[in-house]
C-alpha atoms as a PDB file:
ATOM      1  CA  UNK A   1     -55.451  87.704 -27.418  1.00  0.00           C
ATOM      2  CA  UNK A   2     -51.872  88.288 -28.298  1.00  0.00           C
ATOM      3  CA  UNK A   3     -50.008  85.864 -29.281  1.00  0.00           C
ATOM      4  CA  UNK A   4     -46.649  87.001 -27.067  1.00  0.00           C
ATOM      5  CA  UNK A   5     -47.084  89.158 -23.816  1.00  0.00           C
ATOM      6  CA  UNK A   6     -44.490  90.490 -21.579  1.00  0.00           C
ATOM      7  CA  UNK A   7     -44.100  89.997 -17.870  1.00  0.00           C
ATOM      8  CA  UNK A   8     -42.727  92.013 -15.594  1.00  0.00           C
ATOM      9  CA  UNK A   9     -41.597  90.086 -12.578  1.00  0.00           C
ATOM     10  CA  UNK A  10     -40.238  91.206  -9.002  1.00  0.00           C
ATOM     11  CA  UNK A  11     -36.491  89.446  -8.782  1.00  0.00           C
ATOM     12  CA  UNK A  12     -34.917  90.185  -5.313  1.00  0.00           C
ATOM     13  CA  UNK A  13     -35.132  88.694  -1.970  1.00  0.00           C
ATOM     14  CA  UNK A  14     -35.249  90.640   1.357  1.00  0.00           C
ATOM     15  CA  UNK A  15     -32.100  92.699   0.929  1.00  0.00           C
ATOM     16  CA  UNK A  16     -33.387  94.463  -2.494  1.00  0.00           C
ATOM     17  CA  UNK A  17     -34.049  94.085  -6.189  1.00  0.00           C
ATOM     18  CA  UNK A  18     -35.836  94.818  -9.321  1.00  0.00           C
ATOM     19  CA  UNK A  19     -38.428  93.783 -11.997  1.00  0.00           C
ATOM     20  CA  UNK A  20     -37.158  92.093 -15.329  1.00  0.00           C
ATOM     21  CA  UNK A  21     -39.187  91.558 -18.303  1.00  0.00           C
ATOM     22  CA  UNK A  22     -40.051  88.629 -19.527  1.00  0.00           C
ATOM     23  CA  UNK A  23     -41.515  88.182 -22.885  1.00  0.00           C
ATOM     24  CA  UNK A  24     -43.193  84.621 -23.290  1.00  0.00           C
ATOM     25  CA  UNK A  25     -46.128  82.819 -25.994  1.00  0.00           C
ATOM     26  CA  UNK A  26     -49.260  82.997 -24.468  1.00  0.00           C
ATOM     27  CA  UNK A  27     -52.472  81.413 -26.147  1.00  0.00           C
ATOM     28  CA  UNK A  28     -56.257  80.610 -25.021  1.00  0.00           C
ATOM     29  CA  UNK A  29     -57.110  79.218 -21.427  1.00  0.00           C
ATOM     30  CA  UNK A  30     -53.672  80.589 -20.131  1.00  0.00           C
ATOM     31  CA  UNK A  31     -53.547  81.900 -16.512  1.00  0.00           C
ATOM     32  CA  UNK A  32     -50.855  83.831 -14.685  1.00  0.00           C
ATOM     33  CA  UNK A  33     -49.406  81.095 -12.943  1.00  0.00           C
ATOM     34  CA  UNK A  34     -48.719  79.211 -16.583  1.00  0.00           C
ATOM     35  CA  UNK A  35     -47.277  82.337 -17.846  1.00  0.00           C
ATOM     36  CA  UNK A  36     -44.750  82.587 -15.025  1.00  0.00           C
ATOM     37  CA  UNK A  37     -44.156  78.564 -14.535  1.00  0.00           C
ATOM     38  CA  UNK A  38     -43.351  78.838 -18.359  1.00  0.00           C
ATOM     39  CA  UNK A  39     -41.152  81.668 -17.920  1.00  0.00           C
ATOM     40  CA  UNK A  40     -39.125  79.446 -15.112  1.00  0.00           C
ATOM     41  CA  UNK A  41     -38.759  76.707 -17.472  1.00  0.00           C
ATOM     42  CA  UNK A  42     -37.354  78.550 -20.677  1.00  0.00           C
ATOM     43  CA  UNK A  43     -36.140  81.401 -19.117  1.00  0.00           C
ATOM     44  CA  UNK A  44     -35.439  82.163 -15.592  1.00  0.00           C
ATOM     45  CA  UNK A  45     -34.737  78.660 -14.032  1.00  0.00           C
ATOM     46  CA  UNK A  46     -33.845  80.205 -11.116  1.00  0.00           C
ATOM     47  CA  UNK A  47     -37.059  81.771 -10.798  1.00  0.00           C
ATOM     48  CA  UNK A  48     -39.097  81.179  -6.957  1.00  0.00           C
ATOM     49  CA  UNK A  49     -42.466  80.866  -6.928  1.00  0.00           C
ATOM     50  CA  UNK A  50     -44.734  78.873  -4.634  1.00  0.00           C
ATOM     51  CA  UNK A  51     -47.873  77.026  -5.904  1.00  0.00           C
ATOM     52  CA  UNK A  52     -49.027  73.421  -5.121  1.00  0.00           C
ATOM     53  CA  UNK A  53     -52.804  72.557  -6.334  1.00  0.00           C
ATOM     54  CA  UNK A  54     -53.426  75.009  -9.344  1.00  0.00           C
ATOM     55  CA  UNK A  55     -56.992  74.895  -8.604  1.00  0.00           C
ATOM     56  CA  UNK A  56     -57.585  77.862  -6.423  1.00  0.00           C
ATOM     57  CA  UNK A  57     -57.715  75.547  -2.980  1.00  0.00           C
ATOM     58  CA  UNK A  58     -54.453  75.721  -1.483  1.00  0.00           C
ATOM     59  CA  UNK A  59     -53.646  79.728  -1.225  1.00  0.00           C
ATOM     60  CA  UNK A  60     -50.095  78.809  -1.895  1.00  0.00           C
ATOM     61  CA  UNK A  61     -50.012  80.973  -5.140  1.00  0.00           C
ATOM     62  CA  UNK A  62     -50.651  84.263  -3.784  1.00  0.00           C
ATOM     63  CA  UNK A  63     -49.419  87.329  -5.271  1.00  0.00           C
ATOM     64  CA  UNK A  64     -49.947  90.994  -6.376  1.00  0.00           C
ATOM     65  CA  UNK A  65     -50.672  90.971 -10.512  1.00  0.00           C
ATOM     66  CA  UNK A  66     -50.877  94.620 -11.758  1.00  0.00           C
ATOM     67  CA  UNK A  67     -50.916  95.847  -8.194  1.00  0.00           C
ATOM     68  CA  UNK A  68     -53.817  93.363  -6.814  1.00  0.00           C
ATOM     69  CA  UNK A  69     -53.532  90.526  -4.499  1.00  0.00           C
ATOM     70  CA  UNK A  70     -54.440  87.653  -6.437  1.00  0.00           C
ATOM     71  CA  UNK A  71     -54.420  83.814  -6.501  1.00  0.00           C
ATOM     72  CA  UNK A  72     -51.795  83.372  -9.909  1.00  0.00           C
ATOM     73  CA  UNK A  73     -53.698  80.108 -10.945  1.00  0.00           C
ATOM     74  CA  UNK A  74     -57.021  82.192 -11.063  1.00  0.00           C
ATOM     75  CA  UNK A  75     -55.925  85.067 -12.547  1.00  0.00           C
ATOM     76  CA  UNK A  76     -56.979  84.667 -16.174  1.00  0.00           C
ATOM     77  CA  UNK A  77     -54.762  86.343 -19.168  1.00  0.00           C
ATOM     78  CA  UNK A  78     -57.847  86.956 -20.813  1.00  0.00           C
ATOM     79  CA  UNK A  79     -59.025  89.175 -17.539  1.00  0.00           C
ATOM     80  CA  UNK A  80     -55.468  91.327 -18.431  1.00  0.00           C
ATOM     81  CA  UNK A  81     -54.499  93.599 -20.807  1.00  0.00           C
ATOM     82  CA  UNK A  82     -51.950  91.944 -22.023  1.00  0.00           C
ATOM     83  CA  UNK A  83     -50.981  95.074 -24.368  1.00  0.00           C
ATOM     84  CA  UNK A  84     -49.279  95.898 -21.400  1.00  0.00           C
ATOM     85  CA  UNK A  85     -46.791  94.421 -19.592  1.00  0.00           C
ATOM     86  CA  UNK A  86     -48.071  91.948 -16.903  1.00  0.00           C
ATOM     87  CA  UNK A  87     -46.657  93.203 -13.289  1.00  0.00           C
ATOM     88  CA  UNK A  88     -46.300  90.122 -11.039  1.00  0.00           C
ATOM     89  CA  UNK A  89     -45.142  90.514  -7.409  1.00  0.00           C
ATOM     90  CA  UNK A  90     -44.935  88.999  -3.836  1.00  0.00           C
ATOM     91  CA  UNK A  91     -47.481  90.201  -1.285  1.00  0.00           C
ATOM     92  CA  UNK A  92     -46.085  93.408   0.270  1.00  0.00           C
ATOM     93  CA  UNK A  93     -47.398  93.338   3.511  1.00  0.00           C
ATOM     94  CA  UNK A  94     -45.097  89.979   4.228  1.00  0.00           C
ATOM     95  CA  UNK A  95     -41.005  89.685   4.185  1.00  0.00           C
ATOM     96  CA  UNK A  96     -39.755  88.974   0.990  1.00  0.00           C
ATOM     97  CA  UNK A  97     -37.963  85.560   1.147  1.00  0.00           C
ATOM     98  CA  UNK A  98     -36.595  85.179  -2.774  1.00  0.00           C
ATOM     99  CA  UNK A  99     -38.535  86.507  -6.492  1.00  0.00           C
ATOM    100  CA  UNK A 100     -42.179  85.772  -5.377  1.00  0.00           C
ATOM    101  CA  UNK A 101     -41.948  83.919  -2.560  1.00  0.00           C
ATOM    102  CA  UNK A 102     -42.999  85.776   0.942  1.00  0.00           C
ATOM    103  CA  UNK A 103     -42.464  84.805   4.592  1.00  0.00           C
ATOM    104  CA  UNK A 104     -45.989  84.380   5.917  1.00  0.00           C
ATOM    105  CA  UNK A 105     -45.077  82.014   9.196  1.00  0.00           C
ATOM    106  CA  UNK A 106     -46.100  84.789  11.437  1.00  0.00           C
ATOM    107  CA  UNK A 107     -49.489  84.303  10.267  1.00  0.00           C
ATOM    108  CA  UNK A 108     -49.219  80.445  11.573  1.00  0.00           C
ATOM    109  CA  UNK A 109     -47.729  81.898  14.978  1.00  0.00           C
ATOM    110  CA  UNK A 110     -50.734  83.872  15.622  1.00  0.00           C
ATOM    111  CA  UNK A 111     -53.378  81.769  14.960  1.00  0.00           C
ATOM    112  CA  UNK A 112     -51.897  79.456  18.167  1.00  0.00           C
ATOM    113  CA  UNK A 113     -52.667  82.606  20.069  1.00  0.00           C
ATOM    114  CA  UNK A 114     -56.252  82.768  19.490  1.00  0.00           C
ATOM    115  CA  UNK A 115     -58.287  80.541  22.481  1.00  0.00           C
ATOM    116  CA  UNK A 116     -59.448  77.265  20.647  1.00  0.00           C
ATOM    117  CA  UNK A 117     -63.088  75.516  20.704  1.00  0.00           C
ATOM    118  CA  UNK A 118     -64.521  74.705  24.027  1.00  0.00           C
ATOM    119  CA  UNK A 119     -67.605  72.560  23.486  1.00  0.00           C
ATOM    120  CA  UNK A 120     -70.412  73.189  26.380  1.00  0.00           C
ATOM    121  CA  UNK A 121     -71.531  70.142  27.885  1.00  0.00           C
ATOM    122  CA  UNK A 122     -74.225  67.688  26.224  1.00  0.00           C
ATOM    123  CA  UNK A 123     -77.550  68.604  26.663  1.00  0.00           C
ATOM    124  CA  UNK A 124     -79.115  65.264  25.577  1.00  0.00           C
ATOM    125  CA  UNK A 125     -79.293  62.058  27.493  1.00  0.00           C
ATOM    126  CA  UNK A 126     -77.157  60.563  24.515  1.00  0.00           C
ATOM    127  CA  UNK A 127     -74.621  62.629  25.244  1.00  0.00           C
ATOM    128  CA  UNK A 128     -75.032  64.740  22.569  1.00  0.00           C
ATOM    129  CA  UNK A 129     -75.682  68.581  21.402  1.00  0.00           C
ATOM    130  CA  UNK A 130     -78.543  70.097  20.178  1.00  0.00           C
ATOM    131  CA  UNK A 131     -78.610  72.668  17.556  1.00  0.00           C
ATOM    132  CA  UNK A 132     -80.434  75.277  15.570  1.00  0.00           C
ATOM    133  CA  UNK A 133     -79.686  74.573  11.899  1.00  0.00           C
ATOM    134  CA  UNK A 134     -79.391  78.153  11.436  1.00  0.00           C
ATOM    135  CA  UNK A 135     -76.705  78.690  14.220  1.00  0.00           C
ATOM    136  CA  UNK A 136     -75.456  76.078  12.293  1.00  0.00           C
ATOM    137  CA  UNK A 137     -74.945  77.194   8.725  1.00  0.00           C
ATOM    138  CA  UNK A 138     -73.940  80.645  10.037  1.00  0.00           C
ATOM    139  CA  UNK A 139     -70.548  79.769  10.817  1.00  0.00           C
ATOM    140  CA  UNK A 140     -69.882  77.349   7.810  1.00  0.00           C
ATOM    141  CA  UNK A 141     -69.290  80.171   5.539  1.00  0.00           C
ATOM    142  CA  UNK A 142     -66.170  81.111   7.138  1.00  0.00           C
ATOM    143  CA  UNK A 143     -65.100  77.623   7.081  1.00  0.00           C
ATOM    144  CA  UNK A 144     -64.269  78.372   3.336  1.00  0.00           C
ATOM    145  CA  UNK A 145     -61.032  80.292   3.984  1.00  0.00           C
ATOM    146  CA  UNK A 146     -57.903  78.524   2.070  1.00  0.00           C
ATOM    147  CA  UNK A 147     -55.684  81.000   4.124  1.00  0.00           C
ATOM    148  CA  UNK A 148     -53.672  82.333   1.127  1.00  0.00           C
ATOM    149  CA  UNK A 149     -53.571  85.482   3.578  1.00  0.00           C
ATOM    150  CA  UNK A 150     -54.764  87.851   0.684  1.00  0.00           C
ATOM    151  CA  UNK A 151     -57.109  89.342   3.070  1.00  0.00           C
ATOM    152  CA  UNK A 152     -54.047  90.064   5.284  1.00  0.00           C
ATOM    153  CA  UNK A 153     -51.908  91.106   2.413  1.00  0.00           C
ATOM    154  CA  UNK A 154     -54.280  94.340   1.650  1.00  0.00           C
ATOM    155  CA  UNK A 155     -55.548  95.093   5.135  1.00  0.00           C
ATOM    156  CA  UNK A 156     -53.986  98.628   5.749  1.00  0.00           C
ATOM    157  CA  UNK A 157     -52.682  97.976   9.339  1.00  0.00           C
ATOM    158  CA  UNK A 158     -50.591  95.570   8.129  1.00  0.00           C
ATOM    159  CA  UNK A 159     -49.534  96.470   4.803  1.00  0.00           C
ATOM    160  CA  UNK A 160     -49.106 100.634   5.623  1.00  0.00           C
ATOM    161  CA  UNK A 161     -48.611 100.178   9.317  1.00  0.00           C
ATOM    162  CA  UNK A 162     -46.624  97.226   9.841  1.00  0.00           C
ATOM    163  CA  UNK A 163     -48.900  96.516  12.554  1.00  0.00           C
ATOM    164  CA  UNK A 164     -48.002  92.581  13.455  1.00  0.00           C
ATOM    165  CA  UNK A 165     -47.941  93.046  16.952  1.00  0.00           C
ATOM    166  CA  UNK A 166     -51.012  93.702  18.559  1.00  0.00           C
ATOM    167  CA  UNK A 167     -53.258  93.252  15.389  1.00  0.00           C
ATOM    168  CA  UNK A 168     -53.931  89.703  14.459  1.00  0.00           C
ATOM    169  CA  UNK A 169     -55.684  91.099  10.549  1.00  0.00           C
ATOM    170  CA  UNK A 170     -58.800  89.716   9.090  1.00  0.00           C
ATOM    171  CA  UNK A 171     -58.175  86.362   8.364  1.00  0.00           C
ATOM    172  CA  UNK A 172     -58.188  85.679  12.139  1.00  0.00           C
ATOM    173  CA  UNK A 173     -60.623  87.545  13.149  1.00  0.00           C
ATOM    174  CA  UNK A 174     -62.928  85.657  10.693  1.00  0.00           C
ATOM    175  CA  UNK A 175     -61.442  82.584  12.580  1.00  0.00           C
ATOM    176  CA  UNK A 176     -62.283  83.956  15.663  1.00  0.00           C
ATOM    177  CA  UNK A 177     -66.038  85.027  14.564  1.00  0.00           C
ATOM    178  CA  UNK A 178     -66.208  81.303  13.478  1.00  0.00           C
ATOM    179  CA  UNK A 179     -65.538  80.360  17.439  1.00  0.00           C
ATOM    180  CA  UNK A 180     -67.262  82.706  19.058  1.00  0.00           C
ATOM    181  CA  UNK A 181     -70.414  82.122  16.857  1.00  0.00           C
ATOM    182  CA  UNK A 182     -70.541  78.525  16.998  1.00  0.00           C
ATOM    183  CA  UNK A 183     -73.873  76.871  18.686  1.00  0.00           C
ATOM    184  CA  UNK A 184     -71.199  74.821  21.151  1.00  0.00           C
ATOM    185  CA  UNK A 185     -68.682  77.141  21.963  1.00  0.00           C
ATOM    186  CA  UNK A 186     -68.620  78.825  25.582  1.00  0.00           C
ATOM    187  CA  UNK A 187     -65.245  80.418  25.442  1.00  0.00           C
ATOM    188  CA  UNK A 188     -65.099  83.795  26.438  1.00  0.00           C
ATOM    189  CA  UNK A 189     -62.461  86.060  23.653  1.00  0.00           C
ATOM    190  CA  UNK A 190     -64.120  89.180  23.866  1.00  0.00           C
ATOM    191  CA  UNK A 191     -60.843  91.382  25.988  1.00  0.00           C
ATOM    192  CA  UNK A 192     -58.709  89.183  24.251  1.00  0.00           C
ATOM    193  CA  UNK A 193     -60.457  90.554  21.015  1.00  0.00           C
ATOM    194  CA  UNK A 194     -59.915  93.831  22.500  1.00  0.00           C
ATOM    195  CA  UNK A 195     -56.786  94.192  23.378  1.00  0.00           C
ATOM    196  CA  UNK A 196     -54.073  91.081  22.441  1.00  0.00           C
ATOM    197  CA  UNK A 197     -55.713  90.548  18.555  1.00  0.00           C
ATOM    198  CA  UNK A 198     -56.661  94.240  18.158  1.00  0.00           C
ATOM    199  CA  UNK A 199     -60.042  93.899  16.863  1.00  0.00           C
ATOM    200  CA  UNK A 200     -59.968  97.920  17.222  1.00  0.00           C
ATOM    201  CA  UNK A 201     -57.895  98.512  14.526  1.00  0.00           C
ATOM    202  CA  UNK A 202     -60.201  97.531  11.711  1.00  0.00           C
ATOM    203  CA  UNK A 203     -62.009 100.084  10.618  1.00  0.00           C
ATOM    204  CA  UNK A 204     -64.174  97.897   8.364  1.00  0.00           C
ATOM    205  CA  UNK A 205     -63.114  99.362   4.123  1.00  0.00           C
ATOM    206  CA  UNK A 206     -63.812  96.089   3.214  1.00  0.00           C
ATOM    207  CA  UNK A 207     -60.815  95.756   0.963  1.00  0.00           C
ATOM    208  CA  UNK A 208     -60.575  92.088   2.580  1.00  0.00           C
ATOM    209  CA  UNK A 209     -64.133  91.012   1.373  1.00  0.00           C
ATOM    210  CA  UNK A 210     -63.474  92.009  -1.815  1.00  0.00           C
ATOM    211  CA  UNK A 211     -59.682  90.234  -2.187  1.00  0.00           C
ATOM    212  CA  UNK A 212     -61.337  86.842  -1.076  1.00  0.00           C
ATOM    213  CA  UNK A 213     -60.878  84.306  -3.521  1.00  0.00           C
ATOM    214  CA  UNK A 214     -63.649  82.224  -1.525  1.00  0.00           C
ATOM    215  CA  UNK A 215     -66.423  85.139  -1.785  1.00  0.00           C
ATOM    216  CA  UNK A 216     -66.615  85.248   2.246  1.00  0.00           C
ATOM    217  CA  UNK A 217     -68.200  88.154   3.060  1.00  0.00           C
ATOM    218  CA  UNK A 218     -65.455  88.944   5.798  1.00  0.00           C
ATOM    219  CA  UNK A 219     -66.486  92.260   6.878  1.00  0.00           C
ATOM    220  CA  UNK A 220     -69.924  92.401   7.224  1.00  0.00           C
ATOM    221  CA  UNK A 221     -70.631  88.566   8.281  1.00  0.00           C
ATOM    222  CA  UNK A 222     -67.629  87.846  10.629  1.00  0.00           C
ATOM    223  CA  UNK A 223     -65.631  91.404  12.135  1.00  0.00           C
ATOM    224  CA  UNK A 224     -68.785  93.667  12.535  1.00  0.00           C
ATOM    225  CA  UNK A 225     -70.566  91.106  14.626  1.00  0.00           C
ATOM    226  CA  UNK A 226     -67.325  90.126  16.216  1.00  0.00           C
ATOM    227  CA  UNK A 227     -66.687  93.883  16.866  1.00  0.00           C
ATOM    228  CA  UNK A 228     -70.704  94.237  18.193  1.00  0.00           C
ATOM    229  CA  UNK A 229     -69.823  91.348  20.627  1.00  0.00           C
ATOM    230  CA  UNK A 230     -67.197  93.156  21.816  1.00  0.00           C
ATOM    231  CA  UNK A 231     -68.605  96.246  22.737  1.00  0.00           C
ATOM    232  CA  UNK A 232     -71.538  94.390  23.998  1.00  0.00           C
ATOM    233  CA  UNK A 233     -69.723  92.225  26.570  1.00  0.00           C
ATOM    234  CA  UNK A 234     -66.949  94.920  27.545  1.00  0.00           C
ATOM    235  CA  UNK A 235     -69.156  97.712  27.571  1.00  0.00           C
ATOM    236  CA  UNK A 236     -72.488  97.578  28.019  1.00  0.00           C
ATOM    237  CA  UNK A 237     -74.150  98.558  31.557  1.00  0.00           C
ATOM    238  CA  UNK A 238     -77.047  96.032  31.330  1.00  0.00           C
ATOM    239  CA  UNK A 239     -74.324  92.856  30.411  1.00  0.00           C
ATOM    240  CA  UNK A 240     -71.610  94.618  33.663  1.00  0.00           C
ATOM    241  CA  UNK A 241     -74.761  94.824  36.202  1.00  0.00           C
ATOM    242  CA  UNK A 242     -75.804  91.432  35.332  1.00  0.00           C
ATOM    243  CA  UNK A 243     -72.184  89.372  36.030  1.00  0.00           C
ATOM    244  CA  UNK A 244     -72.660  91.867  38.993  1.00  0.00           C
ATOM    245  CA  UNK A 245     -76.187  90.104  40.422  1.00  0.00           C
ATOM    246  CA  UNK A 246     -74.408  86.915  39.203  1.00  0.00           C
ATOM    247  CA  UNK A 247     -71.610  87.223  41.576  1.00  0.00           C
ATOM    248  CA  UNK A 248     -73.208  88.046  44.577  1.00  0.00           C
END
C-alpha cells in the first residue's frame, strides 16, 4: 500500500459543483471513511459528511466510492487501487444537500405509507400465537436492513427515472415482504402493492441484492414472492371465484 493516496471528492450542494483532490497519508487498516474524516480535519474543515457508528450498523455513511454505493466505514483502502485517485460521492439517486451529504427524508415519508402489522387473534387459551418456526425464521432475514438506502440508491427507477412517486424501491418492498410474510399478520397489501408502492416497476436485475451491506438476498427472498403474491391475489381465477362463494 502507498504510503499517500489522492481523493477525489464531490464539493457542491444542490445548486452545482465539482470534485477536488485531496492528497492525504494513508497506512494499514485504513478505510474510506478515515481517509475522508482525515481529510476534514487537515484539510477541508468545511467538509460534510454524515457517519455516526463506524461499524457498518447505522447506514449513515452511505456513498458512491469509484462509482459504487458503498458504506465509507466498510470500504477498505486495501480493496482500492489506490494508484488511482479515490472517487468519493453522495448517492445520486437522492438530492444533494452539501459535499456528501444527501436528502433521503422521502425515504422516511414513504415507509408511513405502507399498512403496518395487524396481529390475527390468539389462537391459544393463553392468549397467545402459535407458530411454525420456519414461518418464523423466514422473515428474520429481512429484519437485518440498517436502511442506509443503498439498495434504493442503485435501483434504476429511482436513480435513471426519478421515479419517487408511485414506486416505493426495494428497501420497502423488503419491508413489506417482511409484513406480508409474517405467521401473525392478516393485512391485506396486495393492490396497494400494485398500484400506490409500484411493485410493477421492478424488474428484478438484482443490483439491490448485491449493494446490501447486510447480505439480504432482496430480490429473490423478499420482491419475487412479494410480486407472486400479487399476481396470485389480484389475478388469479381460482383466488377471484373463491372471495366470490365467500360472499354469497
Amino acid at each position: 500500500m502507498p504510503t499517500t493516496a489522492t481523493f477525489r471528492i464531490w464539493r457542491g450542494n444542490a445548486q452545482g459543483g465539482k470534485f477536488e483532490d485531496y492528497a492525504t497519508p494513508v497506512s494499514e487498516g485504513m478505510v474510506v471513511l478515515d481517509a475522508v474524516h482525515q481529510i476534514q480535519a487537515d484539510q477541508a474543515n468545511d467538509l460534510a459528511v454524515r457517519w455516526n457508528c463506524k461499524a457498518g450498523k447505522c447506514g449513515s455513511c452511505s456513498a458512491e466510492v469509484n462509482g459504487q454505493p458503498r458504506l465509507m466505514c466498510m470500504t477498505r483502502l486495501n480493496q482500492l487501487n489506490l494508484d488511482e485517485p479515490v472517487t468519493v460521492e453522495p448517492m445520486r439517486a437522492f438530492p444533494s444537500i452539501k459535499d456528501l451529504v444527501t436528502d433521503v427524508s422521502w425515504n422516511f415519508r414513504v415507509k408511513k405509507g405502507i399498512r403496518p402489522f395487524k396481529p390475527r387473534p390468539p389462537d391459544a387459551p393463553d392468549g397467545t400465537w402459535r407458530m411454525q418456526q420456519a414461518d418464523v425464521e423466514r422473515v428474520q432475514e429481512f429484519r437485518k436492513c440498517i436502511e442506509c438506502f443503498l439498495c434504493q440508491d442503485v435501483c434504476h427507477v429511482l436513480r435513471d427515472h426519478k421515479q419517487f412517486d408511485g414506486f416505493v424501491g426495494p428497501r420497502f418492498l423488503t419491508y413489506a415482504a417482511a409484513l406480508e410474510m409474517h405467521p401473525l399478520d392478516e393485512e391485506r397489501r396486495a393492490r396497494e402493492l400494485k398500484t400506490t408502492h409500484g411493485i410493477g416497476y421492478c424488474n428484478i436485475t438484482k443490483c439491490c441484492t448485491k449493494v446490501c451491506p447486510e447480505s439480504i438476498t432482496i430480490t429473490d427472498n423478499a420482491i419475487i414472492p412479494l410480486k407472486e403474491r400479487v399476481v396470485d391475489e389480484l389475478y388469479d381465477p381460482t383466488v377471484k371465484l373463491l372471495r366470490f362463494f365467500r360472499r354469497k
